[in-house]
C-alpha atoms as a PDB file:
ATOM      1  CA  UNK A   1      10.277  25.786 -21.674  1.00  0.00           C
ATOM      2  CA  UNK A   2       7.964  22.350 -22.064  1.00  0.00           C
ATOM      3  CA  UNK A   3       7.307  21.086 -19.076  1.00  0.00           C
ATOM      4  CA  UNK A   4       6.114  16.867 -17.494  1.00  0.00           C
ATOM      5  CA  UNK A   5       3.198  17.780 -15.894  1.00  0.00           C
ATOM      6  CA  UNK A   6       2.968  14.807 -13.225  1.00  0.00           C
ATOM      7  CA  UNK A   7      -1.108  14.717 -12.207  1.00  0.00           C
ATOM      8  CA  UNK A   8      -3.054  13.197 -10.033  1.00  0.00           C
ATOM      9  CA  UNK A   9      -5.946  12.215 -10.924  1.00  0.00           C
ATOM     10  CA  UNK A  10      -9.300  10.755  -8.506  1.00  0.00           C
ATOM     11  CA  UNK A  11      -8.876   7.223  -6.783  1.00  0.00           C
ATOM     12  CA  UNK A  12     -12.407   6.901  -7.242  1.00  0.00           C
ATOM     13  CA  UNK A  13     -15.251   9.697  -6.229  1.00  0.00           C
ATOM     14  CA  UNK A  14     -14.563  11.957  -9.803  1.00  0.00           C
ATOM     15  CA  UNK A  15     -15.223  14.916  -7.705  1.00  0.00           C
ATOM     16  CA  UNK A  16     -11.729  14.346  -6.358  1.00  0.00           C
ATOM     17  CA  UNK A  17      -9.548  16.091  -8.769  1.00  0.00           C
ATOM     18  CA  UNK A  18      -8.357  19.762  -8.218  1.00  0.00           C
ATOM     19  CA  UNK A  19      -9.243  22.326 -10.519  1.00  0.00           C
ATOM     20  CA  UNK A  20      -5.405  22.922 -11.440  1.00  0.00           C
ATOM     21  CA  UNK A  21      -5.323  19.364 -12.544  1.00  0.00           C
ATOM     22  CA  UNK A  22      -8.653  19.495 -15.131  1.00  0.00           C
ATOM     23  CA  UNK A  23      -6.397  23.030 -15.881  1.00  0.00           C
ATOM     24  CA  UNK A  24      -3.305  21.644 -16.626  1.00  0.00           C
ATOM     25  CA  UNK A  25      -5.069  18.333 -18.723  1.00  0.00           C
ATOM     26  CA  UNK A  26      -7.294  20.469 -20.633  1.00  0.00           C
ATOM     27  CA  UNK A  27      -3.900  22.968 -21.988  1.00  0.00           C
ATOM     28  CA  UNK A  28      -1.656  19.617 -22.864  1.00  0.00           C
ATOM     29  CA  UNK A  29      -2.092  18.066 -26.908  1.00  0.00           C
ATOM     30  CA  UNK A  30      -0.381  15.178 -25.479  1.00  0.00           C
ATOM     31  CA  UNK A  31      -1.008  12.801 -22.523  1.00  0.00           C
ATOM     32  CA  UNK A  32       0.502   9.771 -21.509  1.00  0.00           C
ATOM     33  CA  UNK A  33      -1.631   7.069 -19.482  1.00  0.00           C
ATOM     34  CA  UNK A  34      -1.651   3.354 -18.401  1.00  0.00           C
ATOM     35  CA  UNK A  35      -4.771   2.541 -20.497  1.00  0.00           C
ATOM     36  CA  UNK A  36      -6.013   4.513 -22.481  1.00  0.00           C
ATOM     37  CA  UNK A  37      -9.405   3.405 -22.265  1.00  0.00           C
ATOM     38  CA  UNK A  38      -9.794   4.400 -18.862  1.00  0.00           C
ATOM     39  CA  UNK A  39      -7.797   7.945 -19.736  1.00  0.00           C
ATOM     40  CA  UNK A  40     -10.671   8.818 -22.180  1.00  0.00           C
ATOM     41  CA  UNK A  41     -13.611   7.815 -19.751  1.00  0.00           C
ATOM     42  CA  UNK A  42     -11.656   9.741 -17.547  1.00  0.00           C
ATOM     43  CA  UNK A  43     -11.321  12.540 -19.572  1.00  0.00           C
ATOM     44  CA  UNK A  44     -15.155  12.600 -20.726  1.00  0.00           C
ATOM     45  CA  UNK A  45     -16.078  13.076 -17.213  1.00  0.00           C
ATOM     46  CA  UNK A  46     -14.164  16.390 -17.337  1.00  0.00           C
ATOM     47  CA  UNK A  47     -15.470  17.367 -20.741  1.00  0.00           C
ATOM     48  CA  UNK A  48     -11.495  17.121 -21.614  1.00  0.00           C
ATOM     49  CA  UNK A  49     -11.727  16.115 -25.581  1.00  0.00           C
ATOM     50  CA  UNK A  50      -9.164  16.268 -28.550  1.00  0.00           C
ATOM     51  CA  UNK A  51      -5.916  14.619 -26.798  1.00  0.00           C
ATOM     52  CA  UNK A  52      -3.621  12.483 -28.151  1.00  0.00           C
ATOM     53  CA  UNK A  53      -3.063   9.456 -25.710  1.00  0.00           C
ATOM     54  CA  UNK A  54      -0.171   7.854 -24.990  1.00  0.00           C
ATOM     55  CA  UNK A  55       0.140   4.011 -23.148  1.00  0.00           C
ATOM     56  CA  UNK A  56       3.068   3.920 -20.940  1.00  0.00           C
ATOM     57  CA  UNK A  57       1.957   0.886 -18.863  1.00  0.00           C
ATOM     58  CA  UNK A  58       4.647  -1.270 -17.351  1.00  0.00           C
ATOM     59  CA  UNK A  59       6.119  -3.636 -20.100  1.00  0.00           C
ATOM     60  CA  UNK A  60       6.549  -0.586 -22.842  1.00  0.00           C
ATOM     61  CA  UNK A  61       7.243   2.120 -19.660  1.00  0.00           C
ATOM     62  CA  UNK A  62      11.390   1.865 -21.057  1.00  0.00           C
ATOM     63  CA  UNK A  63      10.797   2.397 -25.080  1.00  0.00           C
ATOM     64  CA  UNK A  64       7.754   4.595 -24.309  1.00  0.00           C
ATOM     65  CA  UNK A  65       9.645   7.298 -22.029  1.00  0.00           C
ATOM     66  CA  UNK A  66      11.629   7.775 -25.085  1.00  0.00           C
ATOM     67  CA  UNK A  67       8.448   8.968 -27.580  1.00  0.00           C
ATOM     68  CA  UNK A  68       7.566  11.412 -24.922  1.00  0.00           C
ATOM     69  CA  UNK A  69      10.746  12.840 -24.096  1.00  0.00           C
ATOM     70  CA  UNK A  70      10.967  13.680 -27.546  1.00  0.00           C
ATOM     71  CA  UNK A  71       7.932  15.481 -28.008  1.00  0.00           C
ATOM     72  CA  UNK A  72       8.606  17.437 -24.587  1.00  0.00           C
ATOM     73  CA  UNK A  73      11.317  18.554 -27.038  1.00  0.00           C
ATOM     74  CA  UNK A  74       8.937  20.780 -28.297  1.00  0.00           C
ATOM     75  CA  UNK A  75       5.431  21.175 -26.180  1.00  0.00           C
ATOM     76  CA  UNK A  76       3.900  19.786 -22.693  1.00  0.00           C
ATOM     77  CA  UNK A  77       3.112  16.792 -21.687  1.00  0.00           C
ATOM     78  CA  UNK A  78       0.931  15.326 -18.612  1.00  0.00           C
ATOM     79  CA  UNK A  79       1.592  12.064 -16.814  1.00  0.00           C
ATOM     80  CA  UNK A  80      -1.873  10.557 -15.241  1.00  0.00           C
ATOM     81  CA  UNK A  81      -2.105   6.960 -13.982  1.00  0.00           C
ATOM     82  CA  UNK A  82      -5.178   4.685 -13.947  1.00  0.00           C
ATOM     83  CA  UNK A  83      -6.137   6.382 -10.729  1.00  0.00           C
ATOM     84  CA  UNK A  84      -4.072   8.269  -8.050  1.00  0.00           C
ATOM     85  CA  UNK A  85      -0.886   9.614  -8.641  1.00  0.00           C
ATOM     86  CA  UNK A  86       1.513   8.294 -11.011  1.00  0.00           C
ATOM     87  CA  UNK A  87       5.212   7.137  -9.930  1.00  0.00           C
ATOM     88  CA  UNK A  88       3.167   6.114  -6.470  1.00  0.00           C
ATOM     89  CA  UNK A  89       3.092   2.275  -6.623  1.00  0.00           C
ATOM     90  CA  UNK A  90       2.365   3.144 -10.573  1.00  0.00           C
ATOM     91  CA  UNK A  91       4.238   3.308 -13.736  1.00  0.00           C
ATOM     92  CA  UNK A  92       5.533   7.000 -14.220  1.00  0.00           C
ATOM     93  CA  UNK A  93       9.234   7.269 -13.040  1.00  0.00           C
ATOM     94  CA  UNK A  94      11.356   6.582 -15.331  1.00  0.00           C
ATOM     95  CA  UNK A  95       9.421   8.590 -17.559  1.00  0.00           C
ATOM     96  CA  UNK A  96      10.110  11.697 -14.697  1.00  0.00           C
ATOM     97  CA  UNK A  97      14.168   9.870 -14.499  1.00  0.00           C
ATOM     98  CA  UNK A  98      14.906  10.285 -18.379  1.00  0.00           C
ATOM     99  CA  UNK A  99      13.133  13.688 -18.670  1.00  0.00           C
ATOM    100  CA  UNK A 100      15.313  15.002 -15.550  1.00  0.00           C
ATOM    101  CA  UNK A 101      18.347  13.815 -17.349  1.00  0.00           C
ATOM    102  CA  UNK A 102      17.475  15.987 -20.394  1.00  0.00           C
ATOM    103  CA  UNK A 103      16.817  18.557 -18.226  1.00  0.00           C
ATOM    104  CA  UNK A 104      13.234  18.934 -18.604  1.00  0.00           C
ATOM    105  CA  UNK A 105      11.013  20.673 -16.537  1.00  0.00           C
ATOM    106  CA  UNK A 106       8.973  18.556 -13.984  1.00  0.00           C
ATOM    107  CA  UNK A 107       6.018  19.922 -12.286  1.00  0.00           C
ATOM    108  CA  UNK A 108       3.692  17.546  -9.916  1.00  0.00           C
ATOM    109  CA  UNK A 109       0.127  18.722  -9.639  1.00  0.00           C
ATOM    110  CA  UNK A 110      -0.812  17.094  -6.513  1.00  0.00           C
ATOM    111  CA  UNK A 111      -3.871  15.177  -5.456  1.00  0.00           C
ATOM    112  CA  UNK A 112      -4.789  11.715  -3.860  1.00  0.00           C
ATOM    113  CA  UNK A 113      -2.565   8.363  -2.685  1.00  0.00           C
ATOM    114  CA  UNK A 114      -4.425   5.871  -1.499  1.00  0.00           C
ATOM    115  CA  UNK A 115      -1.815   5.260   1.128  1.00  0.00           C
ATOM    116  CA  UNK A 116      -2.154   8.660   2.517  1.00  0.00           C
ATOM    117  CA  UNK A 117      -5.875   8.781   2.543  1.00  0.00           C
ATOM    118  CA  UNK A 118      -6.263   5.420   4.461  1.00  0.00           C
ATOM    119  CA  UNK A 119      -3.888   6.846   7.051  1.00  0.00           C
ATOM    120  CA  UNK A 120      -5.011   9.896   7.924  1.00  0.00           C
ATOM    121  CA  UNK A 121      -8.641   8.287   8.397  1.00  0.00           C
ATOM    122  CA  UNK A 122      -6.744   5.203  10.239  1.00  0.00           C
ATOM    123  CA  UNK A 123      -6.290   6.055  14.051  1.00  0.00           C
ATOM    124  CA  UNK A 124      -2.452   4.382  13.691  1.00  0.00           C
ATOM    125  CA  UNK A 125       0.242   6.566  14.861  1.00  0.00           C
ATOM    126  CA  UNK A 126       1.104   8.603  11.763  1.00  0.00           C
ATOM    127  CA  UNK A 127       4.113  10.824  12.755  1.00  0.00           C
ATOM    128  CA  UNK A 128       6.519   8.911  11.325  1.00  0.00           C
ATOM    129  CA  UNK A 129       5.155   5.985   8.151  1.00  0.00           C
ATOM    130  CA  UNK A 130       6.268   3.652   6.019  1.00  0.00           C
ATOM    131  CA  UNK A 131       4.720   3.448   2.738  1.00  0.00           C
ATOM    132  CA  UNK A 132       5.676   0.284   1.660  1.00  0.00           C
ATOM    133  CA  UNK A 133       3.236  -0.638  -2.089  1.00  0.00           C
ATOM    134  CA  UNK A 134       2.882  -3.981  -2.841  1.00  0.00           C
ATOM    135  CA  UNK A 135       4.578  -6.859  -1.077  1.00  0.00           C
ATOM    136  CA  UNK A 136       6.917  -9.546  -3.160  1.00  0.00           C
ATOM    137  CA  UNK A 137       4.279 -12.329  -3.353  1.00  0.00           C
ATOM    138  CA  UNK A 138       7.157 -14.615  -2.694  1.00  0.00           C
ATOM    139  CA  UNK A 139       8.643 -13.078  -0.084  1.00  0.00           C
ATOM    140  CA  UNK A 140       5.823 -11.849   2.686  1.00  0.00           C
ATOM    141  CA  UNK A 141       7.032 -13.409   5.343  1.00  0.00           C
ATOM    142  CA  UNK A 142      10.336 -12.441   5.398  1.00  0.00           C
ATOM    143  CA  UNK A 143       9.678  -8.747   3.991  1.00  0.00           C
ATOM    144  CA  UNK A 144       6.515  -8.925   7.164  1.00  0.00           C
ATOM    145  CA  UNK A 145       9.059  -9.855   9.945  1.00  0.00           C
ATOM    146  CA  UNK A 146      11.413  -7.021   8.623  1.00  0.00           C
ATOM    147  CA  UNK A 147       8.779  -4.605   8.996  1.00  0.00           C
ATOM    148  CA  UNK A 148       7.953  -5.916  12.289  1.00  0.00           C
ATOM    149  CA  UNK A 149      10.618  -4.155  13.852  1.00  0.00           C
ATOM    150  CA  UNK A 150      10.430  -0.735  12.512  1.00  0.00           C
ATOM    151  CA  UNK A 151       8.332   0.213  15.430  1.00  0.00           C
ATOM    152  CA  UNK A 152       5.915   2.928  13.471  1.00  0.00           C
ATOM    153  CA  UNK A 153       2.794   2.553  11.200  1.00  0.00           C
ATOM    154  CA  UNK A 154       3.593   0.782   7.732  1.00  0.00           C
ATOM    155  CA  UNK A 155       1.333   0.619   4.412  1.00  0.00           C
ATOM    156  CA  UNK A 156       0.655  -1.995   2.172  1.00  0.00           C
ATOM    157  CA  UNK A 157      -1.336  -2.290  -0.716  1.00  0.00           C
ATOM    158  CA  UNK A 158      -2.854  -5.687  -1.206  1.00  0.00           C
ATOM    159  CA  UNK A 159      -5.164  -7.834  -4.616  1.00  0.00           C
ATOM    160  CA  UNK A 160      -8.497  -9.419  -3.739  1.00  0.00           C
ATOM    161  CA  UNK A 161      -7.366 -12.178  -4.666  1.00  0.00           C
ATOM    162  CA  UNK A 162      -4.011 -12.640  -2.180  1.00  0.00           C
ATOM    163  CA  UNK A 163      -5.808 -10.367   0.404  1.00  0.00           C
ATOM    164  CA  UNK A 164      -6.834 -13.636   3.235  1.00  0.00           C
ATOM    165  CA  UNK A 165      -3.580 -15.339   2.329  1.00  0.00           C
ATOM    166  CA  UNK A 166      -1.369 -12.072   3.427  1.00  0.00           C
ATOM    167  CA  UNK A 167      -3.891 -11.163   6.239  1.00  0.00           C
ATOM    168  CA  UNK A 168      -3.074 -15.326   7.668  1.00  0.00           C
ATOM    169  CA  UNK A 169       0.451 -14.194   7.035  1.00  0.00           C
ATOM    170  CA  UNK A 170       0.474 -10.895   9.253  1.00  0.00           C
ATOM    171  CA  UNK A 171      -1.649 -13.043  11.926  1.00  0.00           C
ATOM    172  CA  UNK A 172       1.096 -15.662  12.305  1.00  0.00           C
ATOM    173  CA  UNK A 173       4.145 -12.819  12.049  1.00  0.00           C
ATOM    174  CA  UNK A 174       2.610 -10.154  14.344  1.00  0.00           C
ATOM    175  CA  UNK A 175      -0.596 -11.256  15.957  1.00  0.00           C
ATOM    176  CA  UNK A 176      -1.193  -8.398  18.445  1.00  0.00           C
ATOM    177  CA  UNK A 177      -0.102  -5.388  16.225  1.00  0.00           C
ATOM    178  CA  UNK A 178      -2.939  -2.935  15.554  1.00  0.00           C
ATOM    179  CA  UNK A 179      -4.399  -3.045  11.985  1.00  0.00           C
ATOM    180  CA  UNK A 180      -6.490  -1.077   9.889  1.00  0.00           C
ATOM    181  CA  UNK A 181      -7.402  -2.561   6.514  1.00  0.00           C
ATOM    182  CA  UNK A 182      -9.411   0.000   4.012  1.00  0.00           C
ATOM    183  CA  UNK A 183     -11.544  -0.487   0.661  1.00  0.00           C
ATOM    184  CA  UNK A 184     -13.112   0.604  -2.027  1.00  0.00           C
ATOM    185  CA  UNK A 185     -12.093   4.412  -0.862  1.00  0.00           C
ATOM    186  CA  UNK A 186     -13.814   7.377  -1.614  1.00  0.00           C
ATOM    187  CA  UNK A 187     -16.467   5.176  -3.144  1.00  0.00           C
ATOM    188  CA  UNK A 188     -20.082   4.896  -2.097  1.00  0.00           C
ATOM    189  CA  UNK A 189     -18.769   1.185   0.044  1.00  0.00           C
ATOM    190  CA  UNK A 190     -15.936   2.674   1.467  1.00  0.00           C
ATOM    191  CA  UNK A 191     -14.757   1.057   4.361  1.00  0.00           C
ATOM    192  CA  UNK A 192     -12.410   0.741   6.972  1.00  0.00           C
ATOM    193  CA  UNK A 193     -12.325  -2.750   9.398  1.00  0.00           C
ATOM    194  CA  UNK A 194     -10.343  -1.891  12.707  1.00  0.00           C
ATOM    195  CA  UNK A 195      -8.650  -4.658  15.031  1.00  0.00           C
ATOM    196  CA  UNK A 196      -5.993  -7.015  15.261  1.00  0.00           C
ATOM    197  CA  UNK A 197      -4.989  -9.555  12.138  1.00  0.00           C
ATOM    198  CA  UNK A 198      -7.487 -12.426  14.160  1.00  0.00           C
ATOM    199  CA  UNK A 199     -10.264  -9.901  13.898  1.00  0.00           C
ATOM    200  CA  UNK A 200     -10.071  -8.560  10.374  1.00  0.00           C
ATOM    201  CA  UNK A 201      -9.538 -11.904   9.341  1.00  0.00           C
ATOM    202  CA  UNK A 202     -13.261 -13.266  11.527  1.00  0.00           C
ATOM    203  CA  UNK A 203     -14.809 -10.085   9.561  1.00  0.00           C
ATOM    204  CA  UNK A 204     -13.723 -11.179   6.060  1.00  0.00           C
ATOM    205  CA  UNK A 205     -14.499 -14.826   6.640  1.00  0.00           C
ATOM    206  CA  UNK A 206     -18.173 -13.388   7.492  1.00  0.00           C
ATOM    207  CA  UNK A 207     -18.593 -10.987   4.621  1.00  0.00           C
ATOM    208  CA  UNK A 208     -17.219 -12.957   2.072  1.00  0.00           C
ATOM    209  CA  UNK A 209     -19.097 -10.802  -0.422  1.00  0.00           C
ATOM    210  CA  UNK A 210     -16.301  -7.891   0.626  1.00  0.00           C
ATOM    211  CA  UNK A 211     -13.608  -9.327  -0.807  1.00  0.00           C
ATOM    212  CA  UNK A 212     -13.730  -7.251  -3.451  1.00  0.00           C
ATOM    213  CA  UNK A 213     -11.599  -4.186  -5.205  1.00  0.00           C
ATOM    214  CA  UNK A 214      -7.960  -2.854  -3.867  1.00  0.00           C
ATOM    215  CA  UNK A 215      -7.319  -3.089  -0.174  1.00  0.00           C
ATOM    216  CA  UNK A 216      -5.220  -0.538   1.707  1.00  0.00           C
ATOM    217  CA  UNK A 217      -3.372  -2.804   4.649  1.00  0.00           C
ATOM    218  CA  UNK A 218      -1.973  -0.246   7.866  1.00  0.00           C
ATOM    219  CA  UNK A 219      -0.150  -1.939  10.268  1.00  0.00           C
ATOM    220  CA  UNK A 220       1.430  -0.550  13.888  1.00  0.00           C
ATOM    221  CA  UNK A 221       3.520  -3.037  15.120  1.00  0.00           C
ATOM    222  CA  UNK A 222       3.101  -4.373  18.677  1.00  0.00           C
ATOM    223  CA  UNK A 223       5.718  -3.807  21.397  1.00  0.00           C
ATOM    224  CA  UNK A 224       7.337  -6.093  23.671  1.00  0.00           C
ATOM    225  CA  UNK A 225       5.292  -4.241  26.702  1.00  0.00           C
ATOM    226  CA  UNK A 226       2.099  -4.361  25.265  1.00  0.00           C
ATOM    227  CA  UNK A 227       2.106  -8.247  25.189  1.00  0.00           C
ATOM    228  CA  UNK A 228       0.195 -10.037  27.875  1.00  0.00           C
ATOM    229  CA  UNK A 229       3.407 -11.718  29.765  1.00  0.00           C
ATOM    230  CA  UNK A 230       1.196 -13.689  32.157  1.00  0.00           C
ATOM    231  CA  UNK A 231      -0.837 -15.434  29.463  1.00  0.00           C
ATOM    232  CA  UNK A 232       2.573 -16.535  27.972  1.00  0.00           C
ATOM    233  CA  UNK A 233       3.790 -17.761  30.804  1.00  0.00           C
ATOM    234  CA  UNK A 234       0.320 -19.526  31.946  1.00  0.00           C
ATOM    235  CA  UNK A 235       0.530 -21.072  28.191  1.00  0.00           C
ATOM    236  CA  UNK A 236       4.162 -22.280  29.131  1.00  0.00           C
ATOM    237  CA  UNK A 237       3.645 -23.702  32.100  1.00  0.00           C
ATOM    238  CA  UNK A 238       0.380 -25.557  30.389  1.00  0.00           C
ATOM    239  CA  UNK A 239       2.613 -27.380  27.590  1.00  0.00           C
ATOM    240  CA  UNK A 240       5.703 -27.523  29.636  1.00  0.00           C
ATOM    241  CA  UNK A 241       5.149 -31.647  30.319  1.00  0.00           C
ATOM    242  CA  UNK A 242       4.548 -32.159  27.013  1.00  0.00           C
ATOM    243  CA  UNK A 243       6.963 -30.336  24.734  1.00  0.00           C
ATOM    244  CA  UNK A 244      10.166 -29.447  24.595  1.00  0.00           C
ATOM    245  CA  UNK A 245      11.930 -26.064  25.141  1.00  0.00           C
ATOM    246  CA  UNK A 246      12.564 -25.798  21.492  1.00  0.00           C
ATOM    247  CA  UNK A 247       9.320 -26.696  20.331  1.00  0.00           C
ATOM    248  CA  UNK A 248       7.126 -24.115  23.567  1.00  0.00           C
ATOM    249  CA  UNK A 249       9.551 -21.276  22.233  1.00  0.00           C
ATOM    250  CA  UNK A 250       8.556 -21.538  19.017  1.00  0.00           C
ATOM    251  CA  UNK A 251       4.942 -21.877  19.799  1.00  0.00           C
ATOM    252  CA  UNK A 252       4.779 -18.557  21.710  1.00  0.00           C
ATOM    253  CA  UNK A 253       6.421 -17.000  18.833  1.00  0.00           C
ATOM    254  CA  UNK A 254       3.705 -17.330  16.511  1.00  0.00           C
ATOM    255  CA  UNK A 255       1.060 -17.586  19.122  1.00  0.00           C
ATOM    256  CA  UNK A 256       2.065 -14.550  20.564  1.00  0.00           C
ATOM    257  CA  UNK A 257       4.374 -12.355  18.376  1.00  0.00           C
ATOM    258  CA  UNK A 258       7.009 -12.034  20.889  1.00  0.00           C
ATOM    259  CA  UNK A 259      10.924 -12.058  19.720  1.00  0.00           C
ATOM    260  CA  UNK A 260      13.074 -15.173  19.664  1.00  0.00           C
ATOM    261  CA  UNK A 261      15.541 -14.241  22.249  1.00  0.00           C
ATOM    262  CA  UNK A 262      12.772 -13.326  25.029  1.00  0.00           C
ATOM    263  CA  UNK A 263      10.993 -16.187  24.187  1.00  0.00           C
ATOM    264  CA  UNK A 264      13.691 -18.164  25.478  1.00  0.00           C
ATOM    265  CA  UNK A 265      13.841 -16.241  28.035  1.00  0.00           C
ATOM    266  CA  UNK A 266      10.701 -16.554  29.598  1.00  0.00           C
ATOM    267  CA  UNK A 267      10.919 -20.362  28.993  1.00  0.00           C
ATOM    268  CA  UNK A 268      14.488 -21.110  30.668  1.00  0.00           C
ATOM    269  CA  UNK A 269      13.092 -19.028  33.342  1.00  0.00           C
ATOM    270  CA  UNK A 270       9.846 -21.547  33.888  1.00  0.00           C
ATOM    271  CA  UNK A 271      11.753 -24.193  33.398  1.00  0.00           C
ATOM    272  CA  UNK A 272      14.615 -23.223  35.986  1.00  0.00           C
END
């Protein structure tokens, strides 16, 4: 029976591939890819030669799963994204959705996610995750303050170019949860900068020159009990002559990450 072989392929140190994968790549004629540029350097490295490629990238995913569920018809075919493992924040499933439906044979030969990596080498709580991809540009905020409340260890994947603009984001949304942003992973600059949003964000702003490839973004959200209640109320009794209730409980929100309703609690209590 032909069979979607779903690998995973190195997220950047080339010895990170399993020797099932160069297995299953080498025994395939056909294999579909994002780019197929970076499939053939890919497959050089592995002294993988003679394949026909196939680009399934994003905009031609829908009229491309069709070409390879009809040569699965008659022989394999493997799945590999740019890096990592396809379907995972990557083109790939509806490619694995239309094969199931012909009731093809799927097979994932596992290997690395970025997401998983950063957290096992993170410190956060990792019992229970959230592996979240890439945020809505449009819609951090709110998608941030829903994730707020979860109460484990989430994972976002950010750009180097909207990196500082989401980091400002989490600072104003959850100022005090822990956070672990990672780069450039299993590469020779791999790196992981450990803190609170206010301190990741003083690092960046000093190393400018680090803004640079995919960023991994782990966030544990802070409790109620782990905020500093005296230093809210000390910053409430401060501004109390010269703001209003409204405008002190929305202050300690974003200056201290604490929820709406016991913000207004600890300011009717001051006040009273």
């Amino acid at each position: 029976m032909p069979t979607l072989y779903i690998v995973a392929t190195p997220i950047g140190n080339l010895k990170d591939i399993s020797y099932r994968a160069v297995e299953v790549l080498n025994s395939v004629n056909y294999i579909a890819c994002e780019d197929t540029r970076v499939a053939k350097k890919l497959l050089s490295a592995y002294g993988i030669t003679n394949k026909k490629l196939i680009s399934y990238y994003d905009v031609v995913e829908e009229e491309k799963a069709e070409k390879i569920i009809k040569i699965l018809q008659n022989e394999d075919v493997a799945l590999i994204s740019d890096a990592g493992t396809p379907c995972i924040s990557d083109p790939g499933y509806k490619v694995v959705k239309k094969a199931r439906e012909n009731n093809i044979k799927v097979v994932a030969i596992p290997g690395a996610f970025a997401g998983a990596v950063a957290l096992s080498a993170s410190g956060l709580p990792s019992d229970k995750f959230l592996f979240v991809g890439f945020l809505n540009p449009k819609k951090i905020k709110e998608e941030l303050k829903k994730y707020k409340e979860i109460g484990y260890t989430f994972i976002v994947y950010e750009s180097p170019k909207r990196i500082m603009k989401t980091l400002y984001i989490y600072n104003q949304i959850m100022p005090n949860s822990d956070m672990v942003v990672a780069k450039e992973l299993t590469k020779i600059h791999e790196e992981y900068i450990y803190g609170k949003p206010k301190d990741i964000i003083d690092f960046f702003e000093k190393n400018k020159e680090k803004l640079k490839g995919e960023f991994v973004i782990l966030a544990y959200p802070e409790k109620e009990e782990n905020i500093d209640i005296k230093a809210v109320e000390n910053y409430i009794k401060k501004n109390l002559k010269n703001k209003t209730k409204k405008d002190l409980v929305k202050e300690i929100i974003e200056k201290f990450g604490i929820k709406r309703n016991f913000a207004y609690d600890l300011v009717n209590k001051i006040v009273e």
